[in-house]
C-alpha atoms as a PDB file:
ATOM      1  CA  UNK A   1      31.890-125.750  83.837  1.00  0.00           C
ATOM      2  CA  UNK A   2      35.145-127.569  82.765  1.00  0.00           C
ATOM      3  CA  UNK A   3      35.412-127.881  79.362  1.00  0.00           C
ATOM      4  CA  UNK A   4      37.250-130.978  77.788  1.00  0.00           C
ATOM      5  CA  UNK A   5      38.009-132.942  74.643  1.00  0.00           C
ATOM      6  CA  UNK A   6      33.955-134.047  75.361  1.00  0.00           C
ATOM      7  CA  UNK A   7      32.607-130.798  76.284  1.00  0.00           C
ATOM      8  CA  UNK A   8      30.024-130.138  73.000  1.00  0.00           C
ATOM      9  CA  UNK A   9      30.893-126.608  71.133  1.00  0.00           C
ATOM     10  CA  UNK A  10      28.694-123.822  71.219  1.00  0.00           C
ATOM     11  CA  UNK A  11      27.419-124.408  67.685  1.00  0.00           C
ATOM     12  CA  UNK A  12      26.109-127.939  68.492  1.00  0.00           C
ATOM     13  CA  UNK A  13      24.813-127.008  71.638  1.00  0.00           C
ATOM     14  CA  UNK A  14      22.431-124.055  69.163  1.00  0.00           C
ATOM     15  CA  UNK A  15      22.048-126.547  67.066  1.00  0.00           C
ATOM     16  CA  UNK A  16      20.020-128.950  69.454  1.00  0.00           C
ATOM     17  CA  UNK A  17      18.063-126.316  70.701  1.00  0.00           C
ATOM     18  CA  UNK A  18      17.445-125.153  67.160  1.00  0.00           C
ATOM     19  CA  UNK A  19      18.490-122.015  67.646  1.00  0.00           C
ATOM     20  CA  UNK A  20      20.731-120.222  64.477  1.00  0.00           C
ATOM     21  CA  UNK A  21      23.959-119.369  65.351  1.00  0.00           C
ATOM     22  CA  UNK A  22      23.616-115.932  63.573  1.00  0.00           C
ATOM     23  CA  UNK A  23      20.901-114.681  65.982  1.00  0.00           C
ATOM     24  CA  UNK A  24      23.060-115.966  68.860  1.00  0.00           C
ATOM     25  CA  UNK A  25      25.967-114.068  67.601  1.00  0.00           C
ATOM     26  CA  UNK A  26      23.675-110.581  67.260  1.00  0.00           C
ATOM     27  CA  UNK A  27      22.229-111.276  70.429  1.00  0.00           C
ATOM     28  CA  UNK A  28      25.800-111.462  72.263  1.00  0.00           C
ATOM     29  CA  UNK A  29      27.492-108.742  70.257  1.00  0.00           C
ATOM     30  CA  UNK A  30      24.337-106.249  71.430  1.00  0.00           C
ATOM     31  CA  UNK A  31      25.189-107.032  75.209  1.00  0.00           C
ATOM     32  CA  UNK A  32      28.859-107.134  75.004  1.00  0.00           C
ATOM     33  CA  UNK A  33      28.263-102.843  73.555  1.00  0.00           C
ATOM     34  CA  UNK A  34      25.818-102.517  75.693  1.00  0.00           C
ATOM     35  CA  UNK A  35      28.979-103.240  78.429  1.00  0.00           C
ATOM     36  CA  UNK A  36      31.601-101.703  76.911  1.00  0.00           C
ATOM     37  CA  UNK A  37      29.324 -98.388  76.684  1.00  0.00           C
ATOM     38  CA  UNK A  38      28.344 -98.774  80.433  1.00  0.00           C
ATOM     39  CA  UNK A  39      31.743 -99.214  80.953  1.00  0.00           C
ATOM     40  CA  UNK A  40      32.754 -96.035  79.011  1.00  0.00           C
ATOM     41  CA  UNK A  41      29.990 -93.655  80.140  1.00  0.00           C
ATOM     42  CA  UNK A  42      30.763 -94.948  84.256  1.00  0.00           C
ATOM     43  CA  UNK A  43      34.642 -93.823  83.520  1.00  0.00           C
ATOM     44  CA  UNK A  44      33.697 -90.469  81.422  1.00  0.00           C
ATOM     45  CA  UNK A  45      31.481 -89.744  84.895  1.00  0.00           C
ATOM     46  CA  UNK A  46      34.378 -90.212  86.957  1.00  0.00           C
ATOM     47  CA  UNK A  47      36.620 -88.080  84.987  1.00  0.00           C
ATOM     48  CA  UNK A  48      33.824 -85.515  85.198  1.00  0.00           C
ATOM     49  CA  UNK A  49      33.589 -85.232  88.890  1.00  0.00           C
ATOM     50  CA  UNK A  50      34.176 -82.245  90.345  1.00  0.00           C
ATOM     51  CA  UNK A  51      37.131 -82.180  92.950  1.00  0.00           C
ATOM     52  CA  UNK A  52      36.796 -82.006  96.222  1.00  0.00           C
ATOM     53  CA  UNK A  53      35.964 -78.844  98.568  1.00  0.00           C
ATOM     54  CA  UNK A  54      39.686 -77.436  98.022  1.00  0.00           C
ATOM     55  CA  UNK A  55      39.987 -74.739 101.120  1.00  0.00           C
ATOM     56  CA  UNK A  56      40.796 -76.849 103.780  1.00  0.00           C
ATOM     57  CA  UNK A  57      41.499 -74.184 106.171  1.00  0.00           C
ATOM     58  CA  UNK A  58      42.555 -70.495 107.008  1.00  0.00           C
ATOM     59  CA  UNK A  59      45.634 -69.445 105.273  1.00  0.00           C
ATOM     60  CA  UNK A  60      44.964 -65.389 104.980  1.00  0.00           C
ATOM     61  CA  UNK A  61      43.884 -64.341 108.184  1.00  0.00           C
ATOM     62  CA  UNK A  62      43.197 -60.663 106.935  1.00  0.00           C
ATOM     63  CA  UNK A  63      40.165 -60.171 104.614  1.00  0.00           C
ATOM     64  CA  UNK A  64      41.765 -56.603 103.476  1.00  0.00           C
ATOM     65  CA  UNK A  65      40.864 -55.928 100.405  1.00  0.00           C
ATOM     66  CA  UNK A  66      40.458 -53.147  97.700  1.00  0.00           C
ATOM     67  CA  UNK A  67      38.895 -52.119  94.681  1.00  0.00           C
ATOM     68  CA  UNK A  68      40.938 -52.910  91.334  1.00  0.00           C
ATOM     69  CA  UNK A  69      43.872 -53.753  93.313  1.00  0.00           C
ATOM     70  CA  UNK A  70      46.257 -55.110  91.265  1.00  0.00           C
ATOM     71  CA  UNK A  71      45.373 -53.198  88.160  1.00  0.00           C
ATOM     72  CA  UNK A  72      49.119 -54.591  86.074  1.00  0.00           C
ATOM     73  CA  UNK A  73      47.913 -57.893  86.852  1.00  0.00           C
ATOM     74  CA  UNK A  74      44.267 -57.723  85.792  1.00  0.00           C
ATOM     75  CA  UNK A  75      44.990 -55.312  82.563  1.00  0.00           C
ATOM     76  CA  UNK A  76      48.079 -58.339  81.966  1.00  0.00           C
ATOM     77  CA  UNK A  77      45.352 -61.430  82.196  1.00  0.00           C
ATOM     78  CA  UNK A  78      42.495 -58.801  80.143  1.00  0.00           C
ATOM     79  CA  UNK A  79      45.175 -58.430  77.169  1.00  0.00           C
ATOM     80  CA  UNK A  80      46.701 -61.710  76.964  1.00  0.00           C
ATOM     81  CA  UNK A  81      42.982 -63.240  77.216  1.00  0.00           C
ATOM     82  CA  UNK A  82      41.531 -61.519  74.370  1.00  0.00           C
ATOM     83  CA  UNK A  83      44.570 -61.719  72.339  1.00  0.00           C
ATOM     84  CA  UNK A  84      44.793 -65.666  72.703  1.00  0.00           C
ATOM     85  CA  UNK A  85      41.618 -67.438  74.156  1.00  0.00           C
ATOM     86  CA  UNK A  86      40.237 -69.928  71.550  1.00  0.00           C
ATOM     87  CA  UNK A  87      36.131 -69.764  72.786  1.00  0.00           C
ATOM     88  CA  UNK A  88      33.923 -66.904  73.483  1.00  0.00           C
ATOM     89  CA  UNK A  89      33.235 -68.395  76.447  1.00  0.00           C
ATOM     90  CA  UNK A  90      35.490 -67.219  79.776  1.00  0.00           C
ATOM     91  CA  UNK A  91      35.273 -69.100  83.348  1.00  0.00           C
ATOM     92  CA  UNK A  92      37.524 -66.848  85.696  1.00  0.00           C
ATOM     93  CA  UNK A  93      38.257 -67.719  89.359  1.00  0.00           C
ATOM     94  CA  UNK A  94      38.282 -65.297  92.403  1.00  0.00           C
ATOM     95  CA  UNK A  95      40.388 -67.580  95.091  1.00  0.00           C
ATOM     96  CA  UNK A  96      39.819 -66.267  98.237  1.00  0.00           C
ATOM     97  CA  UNK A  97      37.220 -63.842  97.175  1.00  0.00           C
ATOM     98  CA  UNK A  98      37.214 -62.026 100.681  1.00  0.00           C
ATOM     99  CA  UNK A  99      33.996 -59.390 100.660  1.00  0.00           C
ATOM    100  CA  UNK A 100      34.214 -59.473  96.593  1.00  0.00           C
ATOM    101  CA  UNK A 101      35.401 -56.481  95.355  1.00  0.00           C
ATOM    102  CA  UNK A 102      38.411 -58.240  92.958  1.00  0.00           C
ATOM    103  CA  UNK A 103      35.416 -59.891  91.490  1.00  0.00           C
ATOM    104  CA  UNK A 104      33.402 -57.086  91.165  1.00  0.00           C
ATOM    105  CA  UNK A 105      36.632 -55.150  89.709  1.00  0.00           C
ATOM    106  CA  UNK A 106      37.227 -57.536  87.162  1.00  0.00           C
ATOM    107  CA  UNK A 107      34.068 -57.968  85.940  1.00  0.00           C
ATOM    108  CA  UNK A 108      33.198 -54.068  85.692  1.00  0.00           C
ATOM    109  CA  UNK A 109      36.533 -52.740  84.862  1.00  0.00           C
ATOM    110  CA  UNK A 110      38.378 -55.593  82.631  1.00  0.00           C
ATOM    111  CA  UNK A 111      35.894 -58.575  81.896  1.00  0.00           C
ATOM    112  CA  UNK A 112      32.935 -57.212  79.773  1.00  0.00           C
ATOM    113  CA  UNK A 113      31.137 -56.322  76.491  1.00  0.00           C
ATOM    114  CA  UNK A 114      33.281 -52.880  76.335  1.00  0.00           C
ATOM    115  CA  UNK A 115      36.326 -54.660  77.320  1.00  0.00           C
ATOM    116  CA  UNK A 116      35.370 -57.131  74.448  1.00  0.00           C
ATOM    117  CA  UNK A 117      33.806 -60.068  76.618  1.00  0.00           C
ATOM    118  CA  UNK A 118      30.853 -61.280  75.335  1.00  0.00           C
ATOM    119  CA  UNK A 119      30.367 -64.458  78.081  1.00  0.00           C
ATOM    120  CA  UNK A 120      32.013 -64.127  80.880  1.00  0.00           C
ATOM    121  CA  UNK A 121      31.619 -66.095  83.744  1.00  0.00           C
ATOM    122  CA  UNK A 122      33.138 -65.114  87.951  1.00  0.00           C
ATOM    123  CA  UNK A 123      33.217 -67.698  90.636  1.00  0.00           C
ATOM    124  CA  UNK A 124      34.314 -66.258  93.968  1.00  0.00           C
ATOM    125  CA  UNK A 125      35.543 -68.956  96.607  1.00  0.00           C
ATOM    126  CA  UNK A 126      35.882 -68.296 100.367  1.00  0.00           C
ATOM    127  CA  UNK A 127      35.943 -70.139 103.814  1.00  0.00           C
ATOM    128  CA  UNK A 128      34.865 -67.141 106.243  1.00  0.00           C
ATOM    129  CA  UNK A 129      30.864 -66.423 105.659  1.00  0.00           C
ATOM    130  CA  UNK A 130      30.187 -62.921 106.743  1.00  0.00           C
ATOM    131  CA  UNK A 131      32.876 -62.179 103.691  1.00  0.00           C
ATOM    132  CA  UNK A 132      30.733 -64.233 101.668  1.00  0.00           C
ATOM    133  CA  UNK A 133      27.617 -62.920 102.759  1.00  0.00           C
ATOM    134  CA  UNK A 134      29.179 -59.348 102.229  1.00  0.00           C
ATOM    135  CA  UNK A 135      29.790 -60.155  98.650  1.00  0.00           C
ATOM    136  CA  UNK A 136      26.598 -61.673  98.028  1.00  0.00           C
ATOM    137  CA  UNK A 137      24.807 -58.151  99.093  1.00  0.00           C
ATOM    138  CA  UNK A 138      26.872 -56.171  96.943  1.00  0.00           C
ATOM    139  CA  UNK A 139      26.685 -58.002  94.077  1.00  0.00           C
ATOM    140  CA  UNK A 140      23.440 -57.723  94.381  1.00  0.00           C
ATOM    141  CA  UNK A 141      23.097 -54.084  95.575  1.00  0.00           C
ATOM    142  CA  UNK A 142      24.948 -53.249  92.294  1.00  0.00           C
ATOM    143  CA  UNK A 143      22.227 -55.120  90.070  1.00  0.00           C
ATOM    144  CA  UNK A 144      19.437 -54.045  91.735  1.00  0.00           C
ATOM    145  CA  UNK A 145      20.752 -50.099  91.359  1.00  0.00           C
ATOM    146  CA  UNK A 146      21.442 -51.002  87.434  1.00  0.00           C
ATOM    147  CA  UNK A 147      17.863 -52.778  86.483  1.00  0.00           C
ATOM    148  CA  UNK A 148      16.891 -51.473  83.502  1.00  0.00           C
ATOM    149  CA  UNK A 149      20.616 -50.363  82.343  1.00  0.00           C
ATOM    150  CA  UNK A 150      23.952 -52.446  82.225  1.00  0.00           C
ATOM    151  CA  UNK A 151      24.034 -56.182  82.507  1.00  0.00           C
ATOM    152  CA  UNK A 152      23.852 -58.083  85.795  1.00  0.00           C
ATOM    153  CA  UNK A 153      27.069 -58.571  87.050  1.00  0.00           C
ATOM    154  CA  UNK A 154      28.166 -62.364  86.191  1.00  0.00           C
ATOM    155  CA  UNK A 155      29.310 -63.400  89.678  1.00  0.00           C
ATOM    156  CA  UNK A 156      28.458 -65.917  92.106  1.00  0.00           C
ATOM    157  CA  UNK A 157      30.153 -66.350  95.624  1.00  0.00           C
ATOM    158  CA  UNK A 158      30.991 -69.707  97.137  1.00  0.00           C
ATOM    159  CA  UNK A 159      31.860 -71.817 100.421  1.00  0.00           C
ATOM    160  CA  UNK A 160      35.279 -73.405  99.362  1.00  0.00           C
ATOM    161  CA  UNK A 161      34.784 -75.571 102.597  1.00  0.00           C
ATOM    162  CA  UNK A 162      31.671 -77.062 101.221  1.00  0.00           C
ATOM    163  CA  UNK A 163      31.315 -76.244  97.035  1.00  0.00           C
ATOM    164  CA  UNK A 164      33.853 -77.832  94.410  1.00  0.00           C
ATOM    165  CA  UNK A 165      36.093 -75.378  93.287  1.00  0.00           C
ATOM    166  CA  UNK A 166      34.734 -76.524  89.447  1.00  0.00           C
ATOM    167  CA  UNK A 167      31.402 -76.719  90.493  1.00  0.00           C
ATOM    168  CA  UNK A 168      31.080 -74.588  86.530  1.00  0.00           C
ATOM    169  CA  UNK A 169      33.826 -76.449  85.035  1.00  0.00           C
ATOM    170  CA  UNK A 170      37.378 -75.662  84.208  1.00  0.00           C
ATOM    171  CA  UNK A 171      38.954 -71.941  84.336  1.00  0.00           C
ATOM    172  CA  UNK A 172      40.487 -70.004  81.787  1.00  0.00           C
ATOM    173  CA  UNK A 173      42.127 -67.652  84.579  1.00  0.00           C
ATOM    174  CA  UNK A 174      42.627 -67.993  88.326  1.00  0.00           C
ATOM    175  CA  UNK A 175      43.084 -65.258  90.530  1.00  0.00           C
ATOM    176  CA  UNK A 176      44.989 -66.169  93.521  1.00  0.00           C
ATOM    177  CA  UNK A 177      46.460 -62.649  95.221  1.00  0.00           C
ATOM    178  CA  UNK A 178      47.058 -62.309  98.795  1.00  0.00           C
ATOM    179  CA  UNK A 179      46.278 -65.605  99.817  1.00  0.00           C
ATOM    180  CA  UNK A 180      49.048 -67.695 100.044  1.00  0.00           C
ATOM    181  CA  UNK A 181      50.653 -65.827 102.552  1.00  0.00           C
ATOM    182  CA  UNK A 182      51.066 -64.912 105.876  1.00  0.00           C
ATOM    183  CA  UNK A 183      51.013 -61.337 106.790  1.00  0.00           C
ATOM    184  CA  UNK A 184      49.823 -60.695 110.529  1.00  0.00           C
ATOM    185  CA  UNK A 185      51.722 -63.117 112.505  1.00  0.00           C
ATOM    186  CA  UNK A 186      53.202 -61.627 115.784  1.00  0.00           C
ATOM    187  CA  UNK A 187      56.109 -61.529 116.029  1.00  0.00           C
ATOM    188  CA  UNK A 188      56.371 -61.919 112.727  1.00  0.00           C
ATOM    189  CA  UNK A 189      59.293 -64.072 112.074  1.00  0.00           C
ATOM    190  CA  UNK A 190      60.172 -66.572 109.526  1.00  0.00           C
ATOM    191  CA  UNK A 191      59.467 -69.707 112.016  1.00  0.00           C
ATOM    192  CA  UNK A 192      56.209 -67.798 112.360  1.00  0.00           C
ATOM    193  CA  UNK A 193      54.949 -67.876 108.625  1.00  0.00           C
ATOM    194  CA  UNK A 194      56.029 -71.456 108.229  1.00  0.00           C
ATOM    195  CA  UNK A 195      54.209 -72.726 111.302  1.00  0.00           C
ATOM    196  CA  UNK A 196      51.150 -71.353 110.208  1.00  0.00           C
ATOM    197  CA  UNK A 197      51.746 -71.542 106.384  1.00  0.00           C
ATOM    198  CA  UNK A 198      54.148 -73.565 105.541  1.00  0.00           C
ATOM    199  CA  UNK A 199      55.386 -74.267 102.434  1.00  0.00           C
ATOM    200  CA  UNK A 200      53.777 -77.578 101.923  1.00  0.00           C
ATOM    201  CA  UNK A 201      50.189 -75.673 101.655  1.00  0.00           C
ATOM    202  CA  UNK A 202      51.444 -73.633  99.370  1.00  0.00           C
ATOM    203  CA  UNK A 203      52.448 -76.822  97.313  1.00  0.00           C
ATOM    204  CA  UNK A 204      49.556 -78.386  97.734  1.00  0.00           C
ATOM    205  CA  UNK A 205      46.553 -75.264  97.491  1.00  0.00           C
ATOM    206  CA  UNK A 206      48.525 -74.855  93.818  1.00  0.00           C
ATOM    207  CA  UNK A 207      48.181 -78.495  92.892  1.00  0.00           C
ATOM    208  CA  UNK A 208      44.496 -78.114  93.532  1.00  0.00           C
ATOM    209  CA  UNK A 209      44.295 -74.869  91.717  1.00  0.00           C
ATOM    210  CA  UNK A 210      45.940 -76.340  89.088  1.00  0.00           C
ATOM    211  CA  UNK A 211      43.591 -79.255  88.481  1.00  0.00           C
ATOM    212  CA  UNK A 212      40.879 -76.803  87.502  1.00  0.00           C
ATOM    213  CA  UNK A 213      42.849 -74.273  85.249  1.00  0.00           C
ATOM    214  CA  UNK A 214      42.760 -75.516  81.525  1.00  0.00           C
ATOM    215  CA  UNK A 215      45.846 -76.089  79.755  1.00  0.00           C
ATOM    216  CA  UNK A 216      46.211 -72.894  78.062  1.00  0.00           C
ATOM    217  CA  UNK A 217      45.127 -71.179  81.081  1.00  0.00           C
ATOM    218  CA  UNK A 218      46.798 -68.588  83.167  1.00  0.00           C
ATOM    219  CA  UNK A 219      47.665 -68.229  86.999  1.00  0.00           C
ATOM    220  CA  UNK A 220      47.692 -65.098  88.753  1.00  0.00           C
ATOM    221  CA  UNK A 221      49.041 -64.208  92.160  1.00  0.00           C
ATOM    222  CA  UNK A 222      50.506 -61.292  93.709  1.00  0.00           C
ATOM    223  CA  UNK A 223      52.001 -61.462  97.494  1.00  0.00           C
ATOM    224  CA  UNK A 224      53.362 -64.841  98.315  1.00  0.00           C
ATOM    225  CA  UNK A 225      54.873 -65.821 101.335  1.00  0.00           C
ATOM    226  CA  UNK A 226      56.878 -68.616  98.693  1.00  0.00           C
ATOM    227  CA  UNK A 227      58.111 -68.283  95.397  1.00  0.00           C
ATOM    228  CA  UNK A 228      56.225 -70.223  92.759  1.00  0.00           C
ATOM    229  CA  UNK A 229      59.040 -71.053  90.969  1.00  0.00           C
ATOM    230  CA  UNK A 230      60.780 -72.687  93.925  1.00  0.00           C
ATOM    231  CA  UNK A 231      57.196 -75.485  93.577  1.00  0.00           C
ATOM    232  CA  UNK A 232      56.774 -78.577  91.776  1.00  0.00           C
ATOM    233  CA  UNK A 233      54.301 -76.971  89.170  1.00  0.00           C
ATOM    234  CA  UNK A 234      56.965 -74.306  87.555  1.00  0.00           C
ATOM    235  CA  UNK A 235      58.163 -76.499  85.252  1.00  0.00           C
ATOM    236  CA  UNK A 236      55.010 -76.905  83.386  1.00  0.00           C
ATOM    237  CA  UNK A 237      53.797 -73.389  83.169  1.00  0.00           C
ATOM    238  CA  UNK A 238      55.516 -69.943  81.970  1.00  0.00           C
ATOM    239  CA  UNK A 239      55.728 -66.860  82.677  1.00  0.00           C
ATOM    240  CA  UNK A 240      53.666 -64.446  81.077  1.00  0.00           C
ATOM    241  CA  UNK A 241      53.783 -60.981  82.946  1.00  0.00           C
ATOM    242  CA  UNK A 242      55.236 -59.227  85.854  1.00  0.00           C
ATOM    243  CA  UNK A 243      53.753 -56.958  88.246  1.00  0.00           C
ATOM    244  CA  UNK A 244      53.941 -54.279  91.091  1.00  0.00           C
ATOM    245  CA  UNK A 245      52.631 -55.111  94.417  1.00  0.00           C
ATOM    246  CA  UNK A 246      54.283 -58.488  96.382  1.00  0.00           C
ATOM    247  CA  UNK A 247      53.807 -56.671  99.541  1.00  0.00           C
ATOM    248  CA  UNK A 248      54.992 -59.638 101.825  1.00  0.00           C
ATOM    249  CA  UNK A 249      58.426 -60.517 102.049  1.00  0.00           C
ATOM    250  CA  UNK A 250      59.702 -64.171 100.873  1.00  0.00           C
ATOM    251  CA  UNK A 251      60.704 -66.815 102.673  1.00  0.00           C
ATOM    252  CA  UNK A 252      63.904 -68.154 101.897  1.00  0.00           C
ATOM    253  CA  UNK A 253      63.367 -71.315 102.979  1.00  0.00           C
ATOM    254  CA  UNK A 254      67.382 -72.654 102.783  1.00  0.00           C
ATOM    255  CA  UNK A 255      68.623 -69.438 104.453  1.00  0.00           C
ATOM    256  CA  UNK A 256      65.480 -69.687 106.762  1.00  0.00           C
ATOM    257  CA  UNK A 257      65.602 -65.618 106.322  1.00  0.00           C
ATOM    258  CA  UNK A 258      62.657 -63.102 104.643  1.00  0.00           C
ATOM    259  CA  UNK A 259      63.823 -61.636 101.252  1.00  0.00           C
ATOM    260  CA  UNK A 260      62.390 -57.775 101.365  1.00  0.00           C
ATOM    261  CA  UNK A 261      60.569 -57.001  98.088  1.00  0.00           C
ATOM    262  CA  UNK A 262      61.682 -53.702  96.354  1.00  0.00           C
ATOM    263  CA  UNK A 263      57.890 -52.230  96.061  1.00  0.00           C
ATOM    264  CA  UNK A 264      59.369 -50.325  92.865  1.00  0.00           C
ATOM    265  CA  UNK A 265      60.377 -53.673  90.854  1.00  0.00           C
ATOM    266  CA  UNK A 266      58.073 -56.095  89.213  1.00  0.00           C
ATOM    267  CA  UNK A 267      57.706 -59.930  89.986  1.00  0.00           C
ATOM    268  CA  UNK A 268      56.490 -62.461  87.771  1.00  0.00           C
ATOM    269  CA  UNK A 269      52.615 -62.300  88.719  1.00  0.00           C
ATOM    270  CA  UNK A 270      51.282 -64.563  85.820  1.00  0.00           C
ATOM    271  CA  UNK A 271      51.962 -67.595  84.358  1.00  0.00           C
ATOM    272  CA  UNK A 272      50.374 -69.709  81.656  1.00  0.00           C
ATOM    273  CA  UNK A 273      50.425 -73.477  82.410  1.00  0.00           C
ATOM    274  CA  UNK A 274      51.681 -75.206  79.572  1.00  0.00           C
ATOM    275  CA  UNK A 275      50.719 -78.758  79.887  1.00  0.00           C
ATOM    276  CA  UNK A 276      48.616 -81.046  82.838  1.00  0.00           C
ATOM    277  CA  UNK A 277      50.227 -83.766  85.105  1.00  0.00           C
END
């Protein structure tokens, strides 16, 4: 409708139909909240979505693995944890969980009532299923042999090709060791690891890690085929601890040359991020 110098005003169009303008007014008020809180509730869903399945594809071809194997790193995330974490309440990630046992480690070594954990809660994500499969068994192995004694061990294994990586919300800790690297490439030569895994994976697999780790959180990884320093996400996170154990060598990407770790020096191997995008 046009509206124009003749066009009569709402209150004289109420007025013929007899209907008080104050009832009109409480009438249109309730629908334009009932709106706005659609509105609001529709964007609070969105924000609450869980991202995507976040392991596209293979980066670690190896699923070697070992029992508490990067003890400096898991005793550094344990400490700093308990000395700083605001809630009772700790959601830690297993990236690249392989057959399980980091998982396992950290919840029976580090993460526990004797440790000082109360509720602690380990996701472990993987693309390859026997692995998966593997770690389902011996989770469950271990509870069944404890029934009656300790706690059942807080872990659940995942499909990262198929399950959001925040399919139980955000993380207070992500473990991310031996993944983003290449380490059986033959030859193995510098062309080699960036063909397969090159440094725009890396870039991106941290981005998506990073959407899931609280502010506050920390990041742990131990042997990189990159430096995370030399990514876009350095700036807003710190170090927090170094560590033994970057078994792969570096690639220096300018020099396009590997940089040879000293096995008897410590790298930075956690980092707290500081502040989101």
């Amino acid at each position: 409708m046009v509206l124009s110098k003749k066009t009569p005003s709402i209150t004289k169009l109420l007025f013929a139909f007899g209907i008080p303008a104050v009832i009109f007014q409480s009438v249109f008020l309730k629908h334009v909240h009932e709106a706005e809180t659609l509105l609001h509730n529709k964007e609070e869903a969105l924000l609450r979505q869980p991202v995507a399945a976040a392991i596209p594809k293979v980066m670690q071809i190896s699923h070697a693995t070992s029992s508490d194997r990067y003890p400096d790193e898991y005793s550094a995330v344990r400490d700093y944890l308990k000395a700083n974490s605001q809630t009772s309440n700790i959601n830690l990630l297993s990236f690249g969980s392989s057959y399980g046992n980091e998982a396992i480690s950290l919840s029976t070594l580090y993460f526990n009532e004797t440790t000082g954990f109360h509720n602690v809660s380990i996701q472990g994500f993987d693309i390859d299923t026997d692995t998966i499969e593997k770690a389902r068994l011996d989770v469950s192995s271990h509870n069944k042999e404890n029934v009656g004694g300790p706690v059942a061990l807080p872990i659940q294994f995942y499909d990262g090709r198929t399950t959001p990586l925040d399919i139980h919300g955000m993380y207070n800790a992500i473990f991310a060791n031996s993944v983003f690297c290449d380490a059986t490439s033959d030859p193995y030569t510098v062309q080699a690891v960036i063909n397969h895994f090159p440094f725009q994976d890396f870039e991106s697999n941290l981005l998506t890690l990073d959407s899931v780790l609280k502010e506050g959180g920390l990041l742990a990884m131990v042997s990189t085929s990159y430096k995370f320093e030399d990514s876009s996400l350095a700036k807003r996170y710190e170090v927090i601890a170094q560590c033994l154990g970057n078994h792969v060598p570096y690639v220096d990407l300018e020099n396009m040359k590997f940089v040879m770790n000293d096995p008897k020096e410590k790298k930075d191997c956690v980092w707290k991020k500081i502040r989101s995008l």
